[in-house]
Protein backbone atom coordinates (compact mmCIF):
# COMPACT_ATOMS: atom_id res chain seq x y z
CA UNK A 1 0.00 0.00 0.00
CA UNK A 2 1.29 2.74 -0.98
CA UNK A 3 2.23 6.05 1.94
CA UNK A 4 0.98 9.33 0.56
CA UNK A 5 -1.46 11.38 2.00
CA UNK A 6 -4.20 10.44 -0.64
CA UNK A 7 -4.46 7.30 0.56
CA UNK A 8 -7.33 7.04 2.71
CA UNK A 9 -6.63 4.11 4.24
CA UNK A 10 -2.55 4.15 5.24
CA UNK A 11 -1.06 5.96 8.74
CA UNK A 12 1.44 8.49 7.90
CA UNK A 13 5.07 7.57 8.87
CA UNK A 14 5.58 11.02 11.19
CA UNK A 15 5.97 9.42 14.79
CA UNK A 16 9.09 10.25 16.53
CA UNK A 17 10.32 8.02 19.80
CA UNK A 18 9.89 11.05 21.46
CA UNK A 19 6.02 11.60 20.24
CA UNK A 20 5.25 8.17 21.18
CA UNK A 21 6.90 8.46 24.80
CA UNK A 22 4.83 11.58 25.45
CA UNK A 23 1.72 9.97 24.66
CA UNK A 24 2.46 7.26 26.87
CA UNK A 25 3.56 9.18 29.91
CA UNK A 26 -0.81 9.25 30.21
CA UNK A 27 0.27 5.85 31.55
CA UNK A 28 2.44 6.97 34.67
CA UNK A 29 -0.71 9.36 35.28
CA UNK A 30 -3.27 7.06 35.35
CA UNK A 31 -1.68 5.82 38.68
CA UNK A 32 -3.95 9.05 40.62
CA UNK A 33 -7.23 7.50 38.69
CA UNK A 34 -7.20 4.38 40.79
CA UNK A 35 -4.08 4.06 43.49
CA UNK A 36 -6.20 5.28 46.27
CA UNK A 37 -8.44 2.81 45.73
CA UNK A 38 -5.56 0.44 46.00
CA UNK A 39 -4.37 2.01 49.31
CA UNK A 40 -7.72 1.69 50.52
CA UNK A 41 -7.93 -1.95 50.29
CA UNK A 42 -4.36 -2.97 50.56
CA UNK A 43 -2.08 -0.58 52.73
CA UNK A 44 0.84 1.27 51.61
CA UNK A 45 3.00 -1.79 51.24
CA UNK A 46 0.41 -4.28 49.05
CA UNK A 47 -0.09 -1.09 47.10
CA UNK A 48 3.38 -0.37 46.67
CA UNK A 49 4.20 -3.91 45.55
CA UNK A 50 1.11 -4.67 43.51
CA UNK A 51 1.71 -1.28 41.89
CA UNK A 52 5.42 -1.55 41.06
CA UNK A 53 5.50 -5.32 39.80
CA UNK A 54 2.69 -4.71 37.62
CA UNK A 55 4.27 -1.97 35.81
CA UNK A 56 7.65 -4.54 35.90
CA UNK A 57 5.60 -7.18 34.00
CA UNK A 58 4.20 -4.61 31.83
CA UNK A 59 7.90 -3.64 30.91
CA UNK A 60 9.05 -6.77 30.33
CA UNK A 61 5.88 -7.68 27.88
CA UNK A 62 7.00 -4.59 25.90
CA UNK A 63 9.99 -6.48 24.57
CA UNK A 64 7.87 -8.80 23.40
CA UNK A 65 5.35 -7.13 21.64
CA UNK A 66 8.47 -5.09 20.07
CA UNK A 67 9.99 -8.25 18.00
CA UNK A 68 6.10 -8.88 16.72
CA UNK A 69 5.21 -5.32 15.90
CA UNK A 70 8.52 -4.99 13.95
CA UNK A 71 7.58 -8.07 11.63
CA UNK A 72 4.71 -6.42 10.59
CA UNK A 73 5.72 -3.03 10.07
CA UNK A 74 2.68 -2.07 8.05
CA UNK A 75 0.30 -3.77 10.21
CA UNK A 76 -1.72 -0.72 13.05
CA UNK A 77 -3.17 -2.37 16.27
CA UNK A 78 -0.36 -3.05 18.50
CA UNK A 79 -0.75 -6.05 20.69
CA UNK A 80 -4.43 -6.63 18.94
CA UNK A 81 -2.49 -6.99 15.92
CA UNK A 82 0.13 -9.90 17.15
CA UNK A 83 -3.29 -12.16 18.89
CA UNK A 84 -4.48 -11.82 15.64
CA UNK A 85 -1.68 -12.99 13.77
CA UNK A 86 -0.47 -15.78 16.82
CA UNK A 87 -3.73 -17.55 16.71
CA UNK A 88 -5.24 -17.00 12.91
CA UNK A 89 -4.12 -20.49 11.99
CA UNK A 90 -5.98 -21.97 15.00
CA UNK A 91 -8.79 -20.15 16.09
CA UNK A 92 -10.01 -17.15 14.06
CA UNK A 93 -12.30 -15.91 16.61
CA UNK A 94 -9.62 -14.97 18.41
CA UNK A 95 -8.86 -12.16 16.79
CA UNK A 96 -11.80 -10.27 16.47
CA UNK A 97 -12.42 -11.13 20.54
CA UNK A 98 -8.96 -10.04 21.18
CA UNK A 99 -9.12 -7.14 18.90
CA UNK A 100 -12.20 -5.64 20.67
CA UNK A 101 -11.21 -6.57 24.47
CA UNK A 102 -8.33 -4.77 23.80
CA UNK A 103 -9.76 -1.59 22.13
CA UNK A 104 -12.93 -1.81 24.80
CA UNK A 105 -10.03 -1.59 27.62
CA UNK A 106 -8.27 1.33 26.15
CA UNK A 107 -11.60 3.22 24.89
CA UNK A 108 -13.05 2.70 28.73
CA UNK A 109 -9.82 5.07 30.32
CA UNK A 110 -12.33 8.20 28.36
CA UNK A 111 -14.97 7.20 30.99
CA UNK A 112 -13.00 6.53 33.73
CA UNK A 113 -10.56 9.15 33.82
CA UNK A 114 -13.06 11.24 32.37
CA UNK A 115 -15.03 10.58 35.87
CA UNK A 116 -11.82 10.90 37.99
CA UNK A 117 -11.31 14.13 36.49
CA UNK A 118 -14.50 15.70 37.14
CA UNK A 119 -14.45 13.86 40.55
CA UNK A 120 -10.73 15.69 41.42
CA UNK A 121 -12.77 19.27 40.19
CA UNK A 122 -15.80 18.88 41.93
CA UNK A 123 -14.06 18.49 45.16
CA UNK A 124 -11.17 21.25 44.46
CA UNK A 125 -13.32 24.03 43.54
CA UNK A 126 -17.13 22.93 43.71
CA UNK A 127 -17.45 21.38 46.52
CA UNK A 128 -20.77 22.61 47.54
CA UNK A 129 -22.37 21.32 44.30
CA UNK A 130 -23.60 18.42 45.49
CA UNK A 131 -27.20 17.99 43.31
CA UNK A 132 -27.90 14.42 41.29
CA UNK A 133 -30.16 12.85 39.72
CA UNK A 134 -30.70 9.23 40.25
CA UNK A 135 -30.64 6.42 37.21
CA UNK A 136 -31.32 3.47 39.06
CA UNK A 137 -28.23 2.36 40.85
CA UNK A 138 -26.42 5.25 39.64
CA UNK A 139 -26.20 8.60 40.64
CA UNK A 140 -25.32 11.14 38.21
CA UNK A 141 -24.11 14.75 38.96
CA UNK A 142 -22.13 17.40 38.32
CA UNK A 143 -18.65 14.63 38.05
CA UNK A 144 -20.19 13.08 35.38
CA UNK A 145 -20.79 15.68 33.26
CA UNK A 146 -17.64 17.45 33.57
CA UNK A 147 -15.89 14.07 32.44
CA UNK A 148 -18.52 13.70 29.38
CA UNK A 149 -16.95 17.91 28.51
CA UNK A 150 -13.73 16.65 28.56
CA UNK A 151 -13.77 13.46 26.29
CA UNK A 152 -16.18 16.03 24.02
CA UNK A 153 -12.70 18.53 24.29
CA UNK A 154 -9.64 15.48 23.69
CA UNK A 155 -11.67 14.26 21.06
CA UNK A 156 -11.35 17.48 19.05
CA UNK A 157 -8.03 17.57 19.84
CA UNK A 158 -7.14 13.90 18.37
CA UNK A 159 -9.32 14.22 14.82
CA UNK A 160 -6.70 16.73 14.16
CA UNK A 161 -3.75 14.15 13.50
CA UNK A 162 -1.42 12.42 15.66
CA UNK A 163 1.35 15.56 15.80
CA UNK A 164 -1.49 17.29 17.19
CA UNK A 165 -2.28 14.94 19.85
CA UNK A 166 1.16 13.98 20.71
CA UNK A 167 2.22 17.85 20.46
CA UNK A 168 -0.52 18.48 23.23
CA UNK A 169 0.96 15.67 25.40
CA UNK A 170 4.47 16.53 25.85
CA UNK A 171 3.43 19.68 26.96
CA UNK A 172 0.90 18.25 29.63
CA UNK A 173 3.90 15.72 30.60
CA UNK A 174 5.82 18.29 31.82
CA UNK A 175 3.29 19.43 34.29
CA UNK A 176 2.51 15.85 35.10
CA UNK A 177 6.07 15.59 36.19
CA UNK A 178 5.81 18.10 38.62
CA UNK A 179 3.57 16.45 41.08
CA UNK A 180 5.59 13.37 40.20
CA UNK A 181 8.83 15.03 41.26
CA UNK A 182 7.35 16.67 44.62
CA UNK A 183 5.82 13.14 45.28
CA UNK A 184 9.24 11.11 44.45
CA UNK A 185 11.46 13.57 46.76
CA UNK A 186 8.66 14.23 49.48
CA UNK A 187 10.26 11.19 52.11
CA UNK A 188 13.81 13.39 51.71
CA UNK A 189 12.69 16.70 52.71
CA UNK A 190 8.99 16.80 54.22
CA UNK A 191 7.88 15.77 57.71
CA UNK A 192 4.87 14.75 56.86
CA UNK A 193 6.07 11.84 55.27
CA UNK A 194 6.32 8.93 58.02
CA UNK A 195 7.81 5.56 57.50
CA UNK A 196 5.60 4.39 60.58
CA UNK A 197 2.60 3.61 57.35
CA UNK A 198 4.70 1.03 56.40
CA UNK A 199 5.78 0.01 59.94
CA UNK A 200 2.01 -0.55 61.03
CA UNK A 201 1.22 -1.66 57.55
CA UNK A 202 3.86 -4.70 57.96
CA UNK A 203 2.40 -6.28 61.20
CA UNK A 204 -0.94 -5.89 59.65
CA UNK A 205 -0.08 -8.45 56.44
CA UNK A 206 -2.62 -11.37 55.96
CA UNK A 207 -1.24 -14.79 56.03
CA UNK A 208 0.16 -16.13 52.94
CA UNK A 209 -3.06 -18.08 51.71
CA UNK A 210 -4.98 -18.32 48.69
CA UNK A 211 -7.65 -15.97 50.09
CA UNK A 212 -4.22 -13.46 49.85
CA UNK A 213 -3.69 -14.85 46.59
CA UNK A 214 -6.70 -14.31 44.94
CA UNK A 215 -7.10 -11.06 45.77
CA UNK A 216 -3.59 -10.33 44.48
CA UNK A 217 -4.53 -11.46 41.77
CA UNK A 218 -7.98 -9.80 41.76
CA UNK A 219 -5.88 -6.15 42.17
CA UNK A 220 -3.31 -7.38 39.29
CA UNK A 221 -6.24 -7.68 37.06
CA UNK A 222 -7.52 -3.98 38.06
CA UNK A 223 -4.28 -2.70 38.14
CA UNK A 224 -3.07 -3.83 34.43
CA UNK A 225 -5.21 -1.14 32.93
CA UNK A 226 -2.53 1.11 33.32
CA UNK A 227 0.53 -0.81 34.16
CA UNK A 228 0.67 -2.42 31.10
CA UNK A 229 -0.17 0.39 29.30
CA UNK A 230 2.84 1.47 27.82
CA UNK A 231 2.08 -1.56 25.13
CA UNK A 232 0.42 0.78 23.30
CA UNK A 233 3.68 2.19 21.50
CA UNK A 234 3.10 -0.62 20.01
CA UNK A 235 -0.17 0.22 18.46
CA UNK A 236 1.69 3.35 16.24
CA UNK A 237 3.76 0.42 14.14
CA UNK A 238 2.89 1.95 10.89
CA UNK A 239 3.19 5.85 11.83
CA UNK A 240 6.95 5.35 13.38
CA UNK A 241 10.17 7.02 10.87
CA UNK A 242 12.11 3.87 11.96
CA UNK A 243 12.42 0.68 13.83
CA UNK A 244 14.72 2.59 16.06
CA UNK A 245 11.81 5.09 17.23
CA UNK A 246 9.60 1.97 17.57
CA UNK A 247 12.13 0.19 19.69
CA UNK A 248 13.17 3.41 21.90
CA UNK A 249 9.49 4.36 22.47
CA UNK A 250 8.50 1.07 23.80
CA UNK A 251 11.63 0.39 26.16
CA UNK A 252 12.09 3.79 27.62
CA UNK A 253 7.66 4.26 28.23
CA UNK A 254 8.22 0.78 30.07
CA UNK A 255 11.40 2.00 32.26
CA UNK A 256 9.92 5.14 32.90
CA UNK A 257 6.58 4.11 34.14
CA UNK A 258 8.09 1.67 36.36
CA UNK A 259 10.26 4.49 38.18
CA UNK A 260 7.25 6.71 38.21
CA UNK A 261 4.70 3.82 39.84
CA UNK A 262 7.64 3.08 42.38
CA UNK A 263 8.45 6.61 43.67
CA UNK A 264 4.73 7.85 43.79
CA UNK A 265 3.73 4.67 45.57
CA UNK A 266 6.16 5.14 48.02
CA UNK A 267 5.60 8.58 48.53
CA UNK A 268 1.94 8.68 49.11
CA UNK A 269 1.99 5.43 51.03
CA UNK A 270 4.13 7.43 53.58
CA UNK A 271 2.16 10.35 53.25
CA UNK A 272 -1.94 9.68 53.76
CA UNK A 273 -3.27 7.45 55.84
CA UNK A 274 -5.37 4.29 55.00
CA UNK A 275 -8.54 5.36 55.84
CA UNK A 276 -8.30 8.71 54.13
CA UNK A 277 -7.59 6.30 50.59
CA UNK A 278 -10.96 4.67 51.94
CA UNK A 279 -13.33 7.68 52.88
CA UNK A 280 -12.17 9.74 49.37
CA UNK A 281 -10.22 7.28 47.35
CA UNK A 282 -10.69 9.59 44.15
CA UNK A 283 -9.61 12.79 45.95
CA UNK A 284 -7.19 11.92 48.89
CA UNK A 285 -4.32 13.27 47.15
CA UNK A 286 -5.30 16.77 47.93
CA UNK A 287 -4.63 16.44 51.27
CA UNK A 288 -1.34 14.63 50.90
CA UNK A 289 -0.12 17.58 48.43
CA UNK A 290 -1.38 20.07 51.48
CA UNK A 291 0.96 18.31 54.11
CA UNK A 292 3.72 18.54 51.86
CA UNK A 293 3.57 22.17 50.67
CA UNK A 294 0.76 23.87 52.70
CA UNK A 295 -2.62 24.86 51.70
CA UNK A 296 -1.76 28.00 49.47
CA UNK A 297 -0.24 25.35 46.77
CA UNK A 298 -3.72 22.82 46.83
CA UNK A 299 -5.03 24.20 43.89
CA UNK A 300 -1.91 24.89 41.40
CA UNK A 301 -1.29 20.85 42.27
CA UNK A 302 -4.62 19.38 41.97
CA UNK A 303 -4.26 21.43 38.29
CA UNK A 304 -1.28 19.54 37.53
CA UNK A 305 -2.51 15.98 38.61
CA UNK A 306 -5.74 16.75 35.85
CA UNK A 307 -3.25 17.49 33.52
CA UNK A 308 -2.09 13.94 34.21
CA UNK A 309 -5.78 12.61 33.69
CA UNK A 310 -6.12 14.60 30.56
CA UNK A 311 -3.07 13.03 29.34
CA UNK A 312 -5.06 9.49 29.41
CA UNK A 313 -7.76 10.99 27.68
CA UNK A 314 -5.43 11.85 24.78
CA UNK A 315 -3.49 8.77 24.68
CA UNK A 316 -6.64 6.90 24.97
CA UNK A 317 -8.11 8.16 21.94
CA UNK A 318 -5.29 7.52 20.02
CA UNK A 319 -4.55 4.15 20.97
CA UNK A 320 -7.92 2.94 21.10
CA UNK A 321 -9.18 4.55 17.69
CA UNK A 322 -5.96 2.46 15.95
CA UNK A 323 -6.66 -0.57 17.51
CA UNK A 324 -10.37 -0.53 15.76
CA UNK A 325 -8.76 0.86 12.57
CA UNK A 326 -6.51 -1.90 12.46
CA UNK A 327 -9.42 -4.64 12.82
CA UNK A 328 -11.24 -3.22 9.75
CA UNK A 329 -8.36 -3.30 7.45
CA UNK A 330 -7.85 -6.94 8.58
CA UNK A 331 -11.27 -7.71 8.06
CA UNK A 332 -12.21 -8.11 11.66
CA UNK A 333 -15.25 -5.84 12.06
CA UNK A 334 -17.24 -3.83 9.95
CA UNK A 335 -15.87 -1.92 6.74
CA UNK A 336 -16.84 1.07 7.57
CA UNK A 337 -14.30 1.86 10.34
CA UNK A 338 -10.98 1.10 8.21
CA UNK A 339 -11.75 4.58 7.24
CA UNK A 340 -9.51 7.98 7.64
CA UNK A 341 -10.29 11.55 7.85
CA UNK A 342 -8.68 13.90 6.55
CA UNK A 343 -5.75 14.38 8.76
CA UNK A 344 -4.84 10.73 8.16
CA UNK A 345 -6.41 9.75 11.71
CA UNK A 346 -9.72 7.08 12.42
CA UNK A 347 -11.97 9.46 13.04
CA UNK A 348 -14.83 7.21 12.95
CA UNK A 349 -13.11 4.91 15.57
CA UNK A 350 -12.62 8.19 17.58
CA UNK A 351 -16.80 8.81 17.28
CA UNK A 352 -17.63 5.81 18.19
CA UNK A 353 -15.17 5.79 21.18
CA UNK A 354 -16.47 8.93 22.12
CA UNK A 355 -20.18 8.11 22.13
CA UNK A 356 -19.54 4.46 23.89
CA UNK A 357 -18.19 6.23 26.87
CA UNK A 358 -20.34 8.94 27.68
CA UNK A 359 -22.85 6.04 27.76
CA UNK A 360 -20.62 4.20 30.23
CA UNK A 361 -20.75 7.46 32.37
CA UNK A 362 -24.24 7.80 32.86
CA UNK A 363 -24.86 4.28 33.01
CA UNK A 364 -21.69 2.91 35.77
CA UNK A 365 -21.65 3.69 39.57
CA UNK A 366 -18.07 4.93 39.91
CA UNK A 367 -14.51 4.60 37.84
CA UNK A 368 -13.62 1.32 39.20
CA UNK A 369 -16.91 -0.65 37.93
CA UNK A 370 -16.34 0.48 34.57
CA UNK A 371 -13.04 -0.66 34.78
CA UNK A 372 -14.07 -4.22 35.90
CA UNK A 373 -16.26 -4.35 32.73
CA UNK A 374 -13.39 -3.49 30.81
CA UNK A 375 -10.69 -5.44 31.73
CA UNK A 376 -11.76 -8.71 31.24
CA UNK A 377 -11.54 -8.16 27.61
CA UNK A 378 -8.30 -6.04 28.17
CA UNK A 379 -6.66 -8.85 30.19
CA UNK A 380 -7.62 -11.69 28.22
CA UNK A 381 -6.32 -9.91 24.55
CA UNK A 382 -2.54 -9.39 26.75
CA UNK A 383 -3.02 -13.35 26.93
CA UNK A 384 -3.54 -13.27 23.24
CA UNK A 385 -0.83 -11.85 22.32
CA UNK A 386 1.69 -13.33 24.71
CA UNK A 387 0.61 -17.07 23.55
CA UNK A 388 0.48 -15.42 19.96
CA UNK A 389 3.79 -14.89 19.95
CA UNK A 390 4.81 -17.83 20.81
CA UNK A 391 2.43 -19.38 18.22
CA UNK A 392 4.11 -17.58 15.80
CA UNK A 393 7.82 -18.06 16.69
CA UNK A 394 6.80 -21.62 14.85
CA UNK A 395 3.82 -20.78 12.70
CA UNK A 396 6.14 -17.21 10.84
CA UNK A 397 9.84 -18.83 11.20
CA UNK A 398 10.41 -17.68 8.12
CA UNK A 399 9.00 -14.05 8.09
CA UNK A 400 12.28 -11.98 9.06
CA UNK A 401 12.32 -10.70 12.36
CA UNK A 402 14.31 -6.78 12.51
CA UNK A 403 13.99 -7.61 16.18
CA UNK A 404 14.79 -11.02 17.81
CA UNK A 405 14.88 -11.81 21.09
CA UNK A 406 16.81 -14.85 22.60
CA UNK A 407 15.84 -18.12 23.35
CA UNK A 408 15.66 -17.04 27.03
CA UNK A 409 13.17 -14.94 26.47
CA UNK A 410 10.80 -18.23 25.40
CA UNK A 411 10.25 -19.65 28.92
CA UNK A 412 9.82 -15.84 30.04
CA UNK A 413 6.56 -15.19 27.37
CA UNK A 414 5.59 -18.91 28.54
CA UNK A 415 5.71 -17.58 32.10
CA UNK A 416 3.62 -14.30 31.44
CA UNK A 417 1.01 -16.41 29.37
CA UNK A 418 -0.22 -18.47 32.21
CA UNK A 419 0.08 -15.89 34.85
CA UNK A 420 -2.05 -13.52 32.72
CA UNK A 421 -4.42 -16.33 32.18
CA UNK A 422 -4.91 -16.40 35.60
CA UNK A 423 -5.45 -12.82 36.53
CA UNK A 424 -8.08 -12.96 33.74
CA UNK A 425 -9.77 -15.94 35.09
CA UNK A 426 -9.77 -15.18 38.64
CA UNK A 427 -10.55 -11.82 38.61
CA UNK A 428 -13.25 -11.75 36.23
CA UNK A 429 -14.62 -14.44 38.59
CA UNK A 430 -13.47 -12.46 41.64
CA UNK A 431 -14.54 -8.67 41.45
CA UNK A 432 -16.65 -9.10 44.61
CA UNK A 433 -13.59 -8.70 46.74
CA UNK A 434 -12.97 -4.95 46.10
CA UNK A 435 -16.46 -3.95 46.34
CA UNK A 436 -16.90 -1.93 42.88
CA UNK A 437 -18.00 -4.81 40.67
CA UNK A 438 -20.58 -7.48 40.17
CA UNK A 439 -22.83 -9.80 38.08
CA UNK A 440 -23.99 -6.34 35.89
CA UNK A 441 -20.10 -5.57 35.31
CA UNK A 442 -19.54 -9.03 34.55
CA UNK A 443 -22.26 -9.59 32.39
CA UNK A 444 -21.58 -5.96 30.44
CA UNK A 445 -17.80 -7.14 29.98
CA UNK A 446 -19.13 -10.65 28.50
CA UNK A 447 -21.44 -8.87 26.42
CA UNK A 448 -18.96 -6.59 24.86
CA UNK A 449 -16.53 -9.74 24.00
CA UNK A 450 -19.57 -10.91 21.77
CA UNK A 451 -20.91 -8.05 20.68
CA UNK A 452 -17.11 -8.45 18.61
CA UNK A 453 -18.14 -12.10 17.37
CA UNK A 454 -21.45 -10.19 15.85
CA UNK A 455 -19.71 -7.61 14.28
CA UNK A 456 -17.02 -9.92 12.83
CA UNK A 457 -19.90 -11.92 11.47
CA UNK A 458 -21.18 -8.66 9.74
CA UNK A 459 -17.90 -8.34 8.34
CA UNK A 460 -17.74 -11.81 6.47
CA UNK A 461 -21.11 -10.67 4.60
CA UNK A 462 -20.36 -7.32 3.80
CA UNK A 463 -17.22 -9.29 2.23
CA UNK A 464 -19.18 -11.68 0.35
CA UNK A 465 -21.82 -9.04 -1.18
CA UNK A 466 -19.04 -6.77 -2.39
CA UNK A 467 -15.67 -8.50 -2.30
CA UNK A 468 -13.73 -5.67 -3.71
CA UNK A 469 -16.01 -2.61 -3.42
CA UNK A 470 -14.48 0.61 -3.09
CA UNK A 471 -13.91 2.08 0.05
CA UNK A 472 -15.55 6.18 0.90
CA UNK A 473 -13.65 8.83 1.93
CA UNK A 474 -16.31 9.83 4.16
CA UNK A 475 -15.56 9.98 7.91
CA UNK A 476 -16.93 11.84 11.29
């Protein structure tokens, strides 16, 4: 296929390491969407550790992912993409399932960041707003609506191009690193920080059981909506000048978050008590930022940890819209989303990403039971591609590889497979333990997974009635 920009249907090779990075630094941001939660339910030290080694993993699945995406340098979609390929010559169903798990768990960080955000705004400077309106179960107010703005706002932003979107995201990541920085140095020069969390923390840990273990594993399976997000470097294949950018933007977004995750962690596990994660798990961090620097300051920080949220809004979009481009041109879903605009982006990907999510707003009690209904397809397309690529270290010997890994690095994806299998398994089965999920979440999360199967099905007509029909220019 040829690369000009009258080719509605081919990425643009413009994507620096650099632009990539920025996009995923949303990823070391998404840690003040859901870590008090975390802190909540674990203490400062099962937070720190669950935190930190599921950012390692996610790090370590990047190298992966790289020697796939490089074989298929044409190929959008990221880890989508390599299930696809791994497990065509086995099971085609698995790539449309994988394909829309994994686009349904990167689409869903619109609602709940989107939510977080509005959340984090309410409390800093509208705290007396406190009307709703009830929707069965769910109560809707002024949160909600601010988060619905701002997907309305990013997704402007992204129909513009990817230069656009990544241009806007390195200059929100250098705001997001400076509550990072205050954070990662706080335990050297504040006296609020204590070391006595962890202290009290420590002769509080369960025994080592498989009650413990299963709800490791049930916070593994929350927590690897943004730990292993950094994969989605991946997803920008076709847009990258050179391997080299590919291969620099998905080692150093995998280093980085992992230093991020560890020093935050640490910092606000020293910082706020458990019970303050518990009674405001969404806003807690205000108060740690106060002890730190002092009330005048509140505000100008809480600004810079949205700019952090905003960040996953943007890199959300971006990813997520590819990943559904990417099924359409592989014949996957229906036709009419392997479709550009005129900036060379999915813009009809974008629309429909858009519109899914301010549904899941209005229609989901809080951030973390959207994200139960969206990991389980999120989770279970990381097992996808892990097992793909072993399938296809056999099934695509001969396809040249610009990246290859050692043998060592066989027993390693074997290892990952099977543990991922298991955090999918048991915490789909398990979301009763934190409190924020049930049979509606699981059911919704199900019901995505074959809403893909339908679509796919779709697909294989459209295919038959007009095998080689030409392809509109049209797009949202």
């Amino acid at each position: 296929m040829a690369n000009n920009e009258n080719n509605p249907s081919h990425l643009s090779k413009t994507l620096r390491w650099t632009d990539a990075f920025a996009l995923s630094m949303a990823v070391s941001g998404s840690i003040f969407a859901s870590f008090g939660f975390a802190l909540g339910a674990l203490g400062p030290i099962g937070a720190l550790v669950l935190w930190v080694g599921s950012a390692a993993i996610g790090a370590c699945q990047n190298w992966i992912f790289l020697e796939v995406t490089a074989m298929y340098p044409d190929k959008p979609g990221g880890i989508a993409m390599i299930a696809t390929e791994g497990w065509k010559r086995r099971c085609t169903l698995v790539g449309p399932i994988a394909s829309f798990g994994y686009w349904m768990g990167w689409s869903a960080v619109l609602a709940i960041v989107g939510v977080s955000a509005g959340s984090l705004i309410q409390a800093q400077w509208f705290a007396d707003q406190t009307w709703g309106y009830q929707l069965g179960s769910v109560s809707i107010g002024l949160a909600q609506f601010i988060g619905a703005g701002l997907i309305l706002v990013f997704w402007q932003f992204n129909r513009l191009g990817v230069q656009m979107a990544a241009s806007v995201s390195k200059y929100m990541g250098v705001l997001l690193l400076i509550p990072i920085l205050v954070l990662a140095f706080a335990p050297l020069y504040s006296d609020a920080w204590s070391f006595s969390h962890f202290q009290t923390a420590w002769d509080r840990l369960p025994a080592t059981d498989w009650t413990t273990g299963r709800t490791a594993l049930m916070w593994l399976f929350l927590i690897a909506w943004s730990a292993y997000g950094t994969e989605m470097c991946a997803a920008f294949g076709p847009e990258y000048r050179s391997k080299r950018d590919m291969r620099m933007a998905l080692i150093t977004s995998g280093l980085y978050t992992v230093a991020a995750f560890a020093a935050v962690a640490f910092s606000l596990g020293g910082l706020a008590d458990q019970q303050a994660a518990i009674d405001n798990p969404n806003g807690f961090f205000i108060g740690a930022f106060d002890a730190i620097l002092g009330n005048e300051y509140s505000s100008f920080f809480v600004g810079t940890l949205l700019v952090g949220l905003f960040m996953g809004l943007n890199a959300s979009l971006a990813d997520g819209s590819r990943a559904l481009y990417g099924m359409a041109l592989d014949g996957l879903t229906i036709r009419q989303l392997g479709i550009l605009n005129k900036h060379q982006v999915p813009g009809r990907c974008m629309t429909v990403a858009v519109i899914l999510n301010i549904g899941m707003i209005f229609l989901l009690s809080s951030p973390l039971a959207i994200l139960v209904t969206a990991n389980i397809g999120y989770v279970a397309s990381i097992f996808f591609a892990l097992s793909g690529f072993l399938w296809l270290r056999k099934d695509a010997a001969h396809l040249e590889r610009p990246v290859k890994l050692g043998q060592g690095w066989i027993p390693v994806a074997w290892a990952l497979s099977l543990l991922t299998g298991l955090i999918v398994l048991v915490g789909a089965a398990s979301t009763e333990l934190v409190g924020y999920g049930g049979t509606k979440e699981l059911l919704m999360g199900i019901g995505i997974l074959l809403l893909s199967v339908v679509l796919y099905g779709v697909r294989k007509l459209q295919d038959r009635q007009q095998p080689n029909g030409p392809k509109s220019n049209n797009s949202f």
